[in-house]
Protein backbone atom coordinates (compact mmCIF):
# COMPACT_ATOMS: atom_id res chain seq x y z
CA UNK A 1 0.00 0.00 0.00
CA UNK A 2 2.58 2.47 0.90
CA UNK A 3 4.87 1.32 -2.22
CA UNK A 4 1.30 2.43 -4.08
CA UNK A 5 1.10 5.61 -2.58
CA UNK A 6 4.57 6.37 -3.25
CA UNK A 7 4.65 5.56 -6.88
CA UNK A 8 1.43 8.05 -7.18
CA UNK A 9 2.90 10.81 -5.56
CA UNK A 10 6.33 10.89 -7.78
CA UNK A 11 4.73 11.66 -11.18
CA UNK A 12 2.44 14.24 -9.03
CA UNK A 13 5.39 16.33 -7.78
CA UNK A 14 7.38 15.80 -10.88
CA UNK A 15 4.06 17.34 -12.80
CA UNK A 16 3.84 19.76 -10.83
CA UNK A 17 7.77 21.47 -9.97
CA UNK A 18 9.30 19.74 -12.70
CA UNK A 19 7.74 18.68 -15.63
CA UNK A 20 6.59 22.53 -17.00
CA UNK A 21 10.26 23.63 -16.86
CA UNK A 22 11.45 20.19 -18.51
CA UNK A 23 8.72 20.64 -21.06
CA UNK A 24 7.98 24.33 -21.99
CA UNK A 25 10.68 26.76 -23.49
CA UNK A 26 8.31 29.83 -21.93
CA UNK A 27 8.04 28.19 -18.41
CA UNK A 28 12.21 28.51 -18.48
CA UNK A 29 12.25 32.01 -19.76
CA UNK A 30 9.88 32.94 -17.03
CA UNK A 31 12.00 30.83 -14.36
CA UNK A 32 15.16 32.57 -15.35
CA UNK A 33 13.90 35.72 -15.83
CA UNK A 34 11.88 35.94 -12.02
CA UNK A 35 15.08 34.90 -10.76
CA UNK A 36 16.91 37.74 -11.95
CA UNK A 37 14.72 40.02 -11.14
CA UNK A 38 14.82 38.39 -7.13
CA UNK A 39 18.90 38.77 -7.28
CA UNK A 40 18.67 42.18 -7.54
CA UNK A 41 15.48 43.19 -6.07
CA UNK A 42 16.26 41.33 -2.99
CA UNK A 43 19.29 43.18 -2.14
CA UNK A 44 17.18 46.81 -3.22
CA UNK A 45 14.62 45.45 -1.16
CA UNK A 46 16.92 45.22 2.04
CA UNK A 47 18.27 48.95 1.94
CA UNK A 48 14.24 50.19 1.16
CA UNK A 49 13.48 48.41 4.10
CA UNK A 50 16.06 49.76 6.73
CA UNK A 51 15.45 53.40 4.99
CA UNK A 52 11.83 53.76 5.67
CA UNK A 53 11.57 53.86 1.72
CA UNK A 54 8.69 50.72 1.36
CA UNK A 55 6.69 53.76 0.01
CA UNK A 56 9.07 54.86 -1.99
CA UNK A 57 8.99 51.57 -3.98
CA UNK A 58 5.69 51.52 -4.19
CA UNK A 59 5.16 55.17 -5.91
CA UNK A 60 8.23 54.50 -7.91
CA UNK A 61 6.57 51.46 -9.46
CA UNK A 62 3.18 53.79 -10.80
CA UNK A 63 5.23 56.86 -11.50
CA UNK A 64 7.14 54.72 -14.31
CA UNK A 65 3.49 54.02 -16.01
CA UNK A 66 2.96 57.03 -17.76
CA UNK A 67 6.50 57.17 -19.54
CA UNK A 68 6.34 53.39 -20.54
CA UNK A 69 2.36 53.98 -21.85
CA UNK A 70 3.73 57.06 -23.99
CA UNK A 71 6.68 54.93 -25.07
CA UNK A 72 3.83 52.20 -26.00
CA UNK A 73 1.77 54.70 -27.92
CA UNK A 74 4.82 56.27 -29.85
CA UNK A 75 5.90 52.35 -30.94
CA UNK A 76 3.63 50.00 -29.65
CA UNK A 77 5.05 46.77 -27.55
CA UNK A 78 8.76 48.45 -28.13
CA UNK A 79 11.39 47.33 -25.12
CA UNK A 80 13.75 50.55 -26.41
CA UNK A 81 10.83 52.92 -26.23
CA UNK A 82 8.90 51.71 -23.11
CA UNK A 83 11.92 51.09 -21.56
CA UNK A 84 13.27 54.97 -22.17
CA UNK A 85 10.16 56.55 -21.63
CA UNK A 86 9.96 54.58 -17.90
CA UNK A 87 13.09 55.50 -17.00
CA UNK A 88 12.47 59.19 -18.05
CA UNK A 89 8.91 59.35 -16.13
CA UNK A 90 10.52 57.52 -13.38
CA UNK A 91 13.35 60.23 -12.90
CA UNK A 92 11.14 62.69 -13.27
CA UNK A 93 8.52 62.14 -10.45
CA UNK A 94 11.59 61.43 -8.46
CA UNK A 95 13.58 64.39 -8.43
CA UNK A 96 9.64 66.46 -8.30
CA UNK A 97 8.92 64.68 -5.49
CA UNK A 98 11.98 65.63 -3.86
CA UNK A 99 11.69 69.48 -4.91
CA UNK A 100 8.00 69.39 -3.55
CA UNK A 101 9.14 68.55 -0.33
CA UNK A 102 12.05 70.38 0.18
CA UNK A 103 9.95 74.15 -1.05
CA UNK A 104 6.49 73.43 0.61
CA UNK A 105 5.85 72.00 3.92
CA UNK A 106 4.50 68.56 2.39
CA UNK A 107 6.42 65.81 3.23
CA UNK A 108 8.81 63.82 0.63
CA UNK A 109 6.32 60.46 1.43
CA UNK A 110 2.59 62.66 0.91
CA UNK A 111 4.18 64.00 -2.18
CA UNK A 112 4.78 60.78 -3.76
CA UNK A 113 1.68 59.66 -2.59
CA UNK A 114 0.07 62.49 -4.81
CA UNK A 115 2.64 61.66 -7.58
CA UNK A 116 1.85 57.98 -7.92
CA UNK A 117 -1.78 58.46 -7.60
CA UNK A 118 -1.45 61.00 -10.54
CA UNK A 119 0.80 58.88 -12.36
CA UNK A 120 -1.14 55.91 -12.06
CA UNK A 121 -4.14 57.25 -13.72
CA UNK A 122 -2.25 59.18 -16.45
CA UNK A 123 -0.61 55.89 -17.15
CA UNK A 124 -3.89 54.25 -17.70
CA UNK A 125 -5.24 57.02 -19.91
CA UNK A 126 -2.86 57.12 -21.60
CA UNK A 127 -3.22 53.07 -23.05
CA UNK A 128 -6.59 53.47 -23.31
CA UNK A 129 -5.78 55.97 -25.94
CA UNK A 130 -4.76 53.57 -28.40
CA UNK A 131 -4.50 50.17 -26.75
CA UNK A 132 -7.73 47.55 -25.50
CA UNK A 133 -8.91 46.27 -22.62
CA UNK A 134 -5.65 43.32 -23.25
CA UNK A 135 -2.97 45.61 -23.92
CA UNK A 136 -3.73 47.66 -20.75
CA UNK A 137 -3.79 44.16 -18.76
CA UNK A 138 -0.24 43.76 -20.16
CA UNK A 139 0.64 46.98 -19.03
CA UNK A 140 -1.00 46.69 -15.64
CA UNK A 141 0.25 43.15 -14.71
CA UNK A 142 2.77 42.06 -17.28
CA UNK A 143 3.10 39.03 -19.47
CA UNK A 144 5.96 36.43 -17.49
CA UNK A 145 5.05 33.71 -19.94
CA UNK A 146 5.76 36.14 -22.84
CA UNK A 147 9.55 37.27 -21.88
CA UNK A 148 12.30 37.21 -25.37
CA UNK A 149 15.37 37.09 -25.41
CA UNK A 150 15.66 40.82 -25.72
CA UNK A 151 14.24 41.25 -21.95
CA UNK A 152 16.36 38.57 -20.43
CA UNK A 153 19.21 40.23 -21.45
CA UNK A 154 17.90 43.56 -19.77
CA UNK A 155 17.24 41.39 -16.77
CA UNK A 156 20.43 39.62 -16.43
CA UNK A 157 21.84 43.51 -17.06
CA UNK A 158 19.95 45.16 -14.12
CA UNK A 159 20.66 42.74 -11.48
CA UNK A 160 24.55 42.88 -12.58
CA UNK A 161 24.60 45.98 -12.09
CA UNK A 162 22.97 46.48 -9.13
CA UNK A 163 24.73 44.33 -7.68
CA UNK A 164 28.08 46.07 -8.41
CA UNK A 165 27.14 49.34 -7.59
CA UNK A 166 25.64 48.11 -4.49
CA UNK A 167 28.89 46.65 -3.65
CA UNK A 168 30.86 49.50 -4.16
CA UNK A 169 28.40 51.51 -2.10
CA UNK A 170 27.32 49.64 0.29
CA UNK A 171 29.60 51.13 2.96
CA UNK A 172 27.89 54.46 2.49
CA UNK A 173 24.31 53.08 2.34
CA UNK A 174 24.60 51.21 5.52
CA UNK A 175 26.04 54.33 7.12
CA UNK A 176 23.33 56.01 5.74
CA UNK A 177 20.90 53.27 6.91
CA UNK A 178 22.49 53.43 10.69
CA UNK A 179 22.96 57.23 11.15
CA UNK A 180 23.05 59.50 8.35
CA UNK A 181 23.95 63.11 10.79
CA UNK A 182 27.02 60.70 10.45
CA UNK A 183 27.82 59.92 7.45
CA UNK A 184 26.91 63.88 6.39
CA UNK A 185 29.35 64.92 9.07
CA UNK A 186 32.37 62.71 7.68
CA UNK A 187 31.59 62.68 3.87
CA UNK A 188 29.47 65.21 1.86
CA UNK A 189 28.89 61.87 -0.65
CA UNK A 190 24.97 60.99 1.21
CA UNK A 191 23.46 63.16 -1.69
CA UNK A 192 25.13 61.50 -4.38
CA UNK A 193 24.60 57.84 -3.00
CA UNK A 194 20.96 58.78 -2.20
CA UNK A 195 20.45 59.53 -5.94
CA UNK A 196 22.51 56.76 -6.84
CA UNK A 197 20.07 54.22 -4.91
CA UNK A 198 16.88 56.19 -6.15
CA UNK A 199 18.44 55.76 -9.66
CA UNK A 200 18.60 51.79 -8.97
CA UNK A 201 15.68 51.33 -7.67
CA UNK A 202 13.84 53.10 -10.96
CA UNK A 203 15.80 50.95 -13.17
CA UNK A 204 14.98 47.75 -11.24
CA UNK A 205 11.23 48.51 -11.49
CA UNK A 206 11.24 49.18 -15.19
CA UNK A 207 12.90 45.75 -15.47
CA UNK A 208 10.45 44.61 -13.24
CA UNK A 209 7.80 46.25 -15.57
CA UNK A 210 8.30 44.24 -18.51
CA UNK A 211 8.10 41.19 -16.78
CA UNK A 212 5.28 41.82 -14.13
CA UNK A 213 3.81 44.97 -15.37
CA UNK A 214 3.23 47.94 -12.88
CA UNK A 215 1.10 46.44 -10.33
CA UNK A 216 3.52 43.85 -9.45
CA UNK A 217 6.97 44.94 -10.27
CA UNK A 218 7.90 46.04 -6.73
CA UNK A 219 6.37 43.21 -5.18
CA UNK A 220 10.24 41.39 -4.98
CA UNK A 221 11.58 44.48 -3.56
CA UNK A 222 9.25 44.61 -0.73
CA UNK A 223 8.97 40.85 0.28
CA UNK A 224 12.27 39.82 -0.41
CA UNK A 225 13.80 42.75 1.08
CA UNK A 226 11.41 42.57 3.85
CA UNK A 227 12.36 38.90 4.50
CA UNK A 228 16.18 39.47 4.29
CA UNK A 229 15.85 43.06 6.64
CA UNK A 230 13.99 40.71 8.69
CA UNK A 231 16.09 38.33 9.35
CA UNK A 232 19.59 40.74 9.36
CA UNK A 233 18.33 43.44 11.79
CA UNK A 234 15.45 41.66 13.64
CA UNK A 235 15.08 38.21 14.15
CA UNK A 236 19.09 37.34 14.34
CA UNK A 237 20.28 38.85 18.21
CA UNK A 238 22.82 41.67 17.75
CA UNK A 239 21.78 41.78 14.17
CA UNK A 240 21.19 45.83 14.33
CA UNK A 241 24.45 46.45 16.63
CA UNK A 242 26.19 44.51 14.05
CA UNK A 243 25.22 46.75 11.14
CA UNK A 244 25.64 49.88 13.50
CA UNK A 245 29.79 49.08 14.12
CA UNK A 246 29.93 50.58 10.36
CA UNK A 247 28.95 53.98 11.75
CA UNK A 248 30.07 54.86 14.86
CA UNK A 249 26.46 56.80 16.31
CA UNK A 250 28.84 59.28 18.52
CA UNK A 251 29.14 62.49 17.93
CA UNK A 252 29.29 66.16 19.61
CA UNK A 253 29.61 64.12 23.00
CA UNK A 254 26.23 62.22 23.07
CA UNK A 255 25.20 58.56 22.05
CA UNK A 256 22.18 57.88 19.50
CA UNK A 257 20.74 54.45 19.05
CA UNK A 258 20.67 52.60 16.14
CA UNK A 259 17.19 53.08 14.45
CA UNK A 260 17.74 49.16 13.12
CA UNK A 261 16.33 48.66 16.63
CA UNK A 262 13.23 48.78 15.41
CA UNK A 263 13.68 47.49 12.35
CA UNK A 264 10.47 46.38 10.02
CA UNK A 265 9.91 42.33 10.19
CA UNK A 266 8.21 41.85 7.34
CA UNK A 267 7.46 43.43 4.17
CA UNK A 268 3.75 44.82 3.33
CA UNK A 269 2.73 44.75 -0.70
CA UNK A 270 0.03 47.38 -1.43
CA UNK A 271 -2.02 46.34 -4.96
């Protein structure tokens, strides 16, 4: 009986992990191309996590939507075009959410909410234009069973370099991370490694787009970077003292905590 049961269950689990990836070119492009995008996204994830930037990610990820839907009605299904044009709206809301909040009084986080909001529904429009109701579903939520060769290589190209640049900066972020009065008193470099990481993070979620579309293409950012923040800062002991020996939090004569103290434990996705 339980030589039966055993023989049943083999094919079951070999139909169901196996089999579509041994069978099906698309399920492989899909497989290799989610995994790129959870390399790099991961390791975004983590430093939008410790930085109070889950927001961030998630505004980013509607603000590219208008640029990609202009770059869609200029050329159609074009990776060039929507891929310019996302980058380009991306930037944009970016640097206007930052210049909102630094001449009003409304915060850098309201002001994205605004921006995404906006963008979102400009995005939209914007298909509808031109496009039906199964080009905007693309748009929205991506085609993973659809990905070329042409946006693998883009993949494998964003998470290589985010990777490196995150290496070579990862000093600064962390400082940044830990105790940036710090990090602006030793180095006048925060700026430039804040715009640096916003950059990244726009280019990861245009990647993202063409893969999962704009509802979903900071979904790997925030629960993989939630689950890795998680476990670094939170659930190891010492985790956030160990981060916090990279930036010594004295200065002028007093002590600051660490804000990894109270770390996030988990990552929240908002569709």
């Amino acid at each position: 009986m339980w030589a039966e049961k055993a023989e049943k269950k083999k094919p079951m689990l070999y139909d169901l992990f196996i089999g579509p990836f041994a069978e099906f070119d698309f399920m492989r492009r899909a497989l290799v191309g989610v995994v790129a995008l959870s390399v790099s996204g991961g390791a975004i994830g983590v430093f939008l996590m410790l930085r109070r930037m889950s927001l961030t990610g998630d505004a980013m990820a509607h603000a590219i939507l208008p640029g990609a839907a202009i770059g869609y009605l200029v050329a159609g299904f074009s990776l060039p075009a929507m891929t310019l044009g996302g980058l380009a709206a991306g930037f944009a809301v970016a640097l206007a959410a930052g210049a909102v909040a630094r001449v009003t009084v409304i915060k850098e986080d309201a002001s994205l909410a605004a921006f995404y909001l906006i963008s979102l529904a400009l995005g939209v429009t914007i298909v509808s234009l031109r496009g039906s109701a199964v080009d905007l579903f693309h748009v929205l939520f991506g085609n993973v069973l659809a990905l070329d060769d042409d946006v693998l290589i883009l993949l494998s190209g964003v998470a290589t370099l985010s990777l490196m640049t995150l290496a070579a900066l990862y000093r600064p972020l962390v400082m940044e991370c830990v105790d940036p009065g710090f990090l602006r008193s030793v180095s006048r470099s925060g700026g430039l490694v804040h715009l640096t990481f916003l950059g990244l993070v726009v280019l990861n979620l245009v990647a993202g787009f063409h893969a999962l579309g704009s509802r979903l293409c900071r979904a790997g950012s925030v629960l993989f970077g939630g689950q890795q923040s998680a476990g670094r800062a939170g659930d190891h002991p010492g985790g956030g003292r160990a981060l916090s020996r990279l930036a010594p939090a004295r200065h002028a004569g007093r002590s600051r905590p660490s804000p990894l103290a109270a770390a996030p434990s988990s990552g929240v996705v908002m569709l």
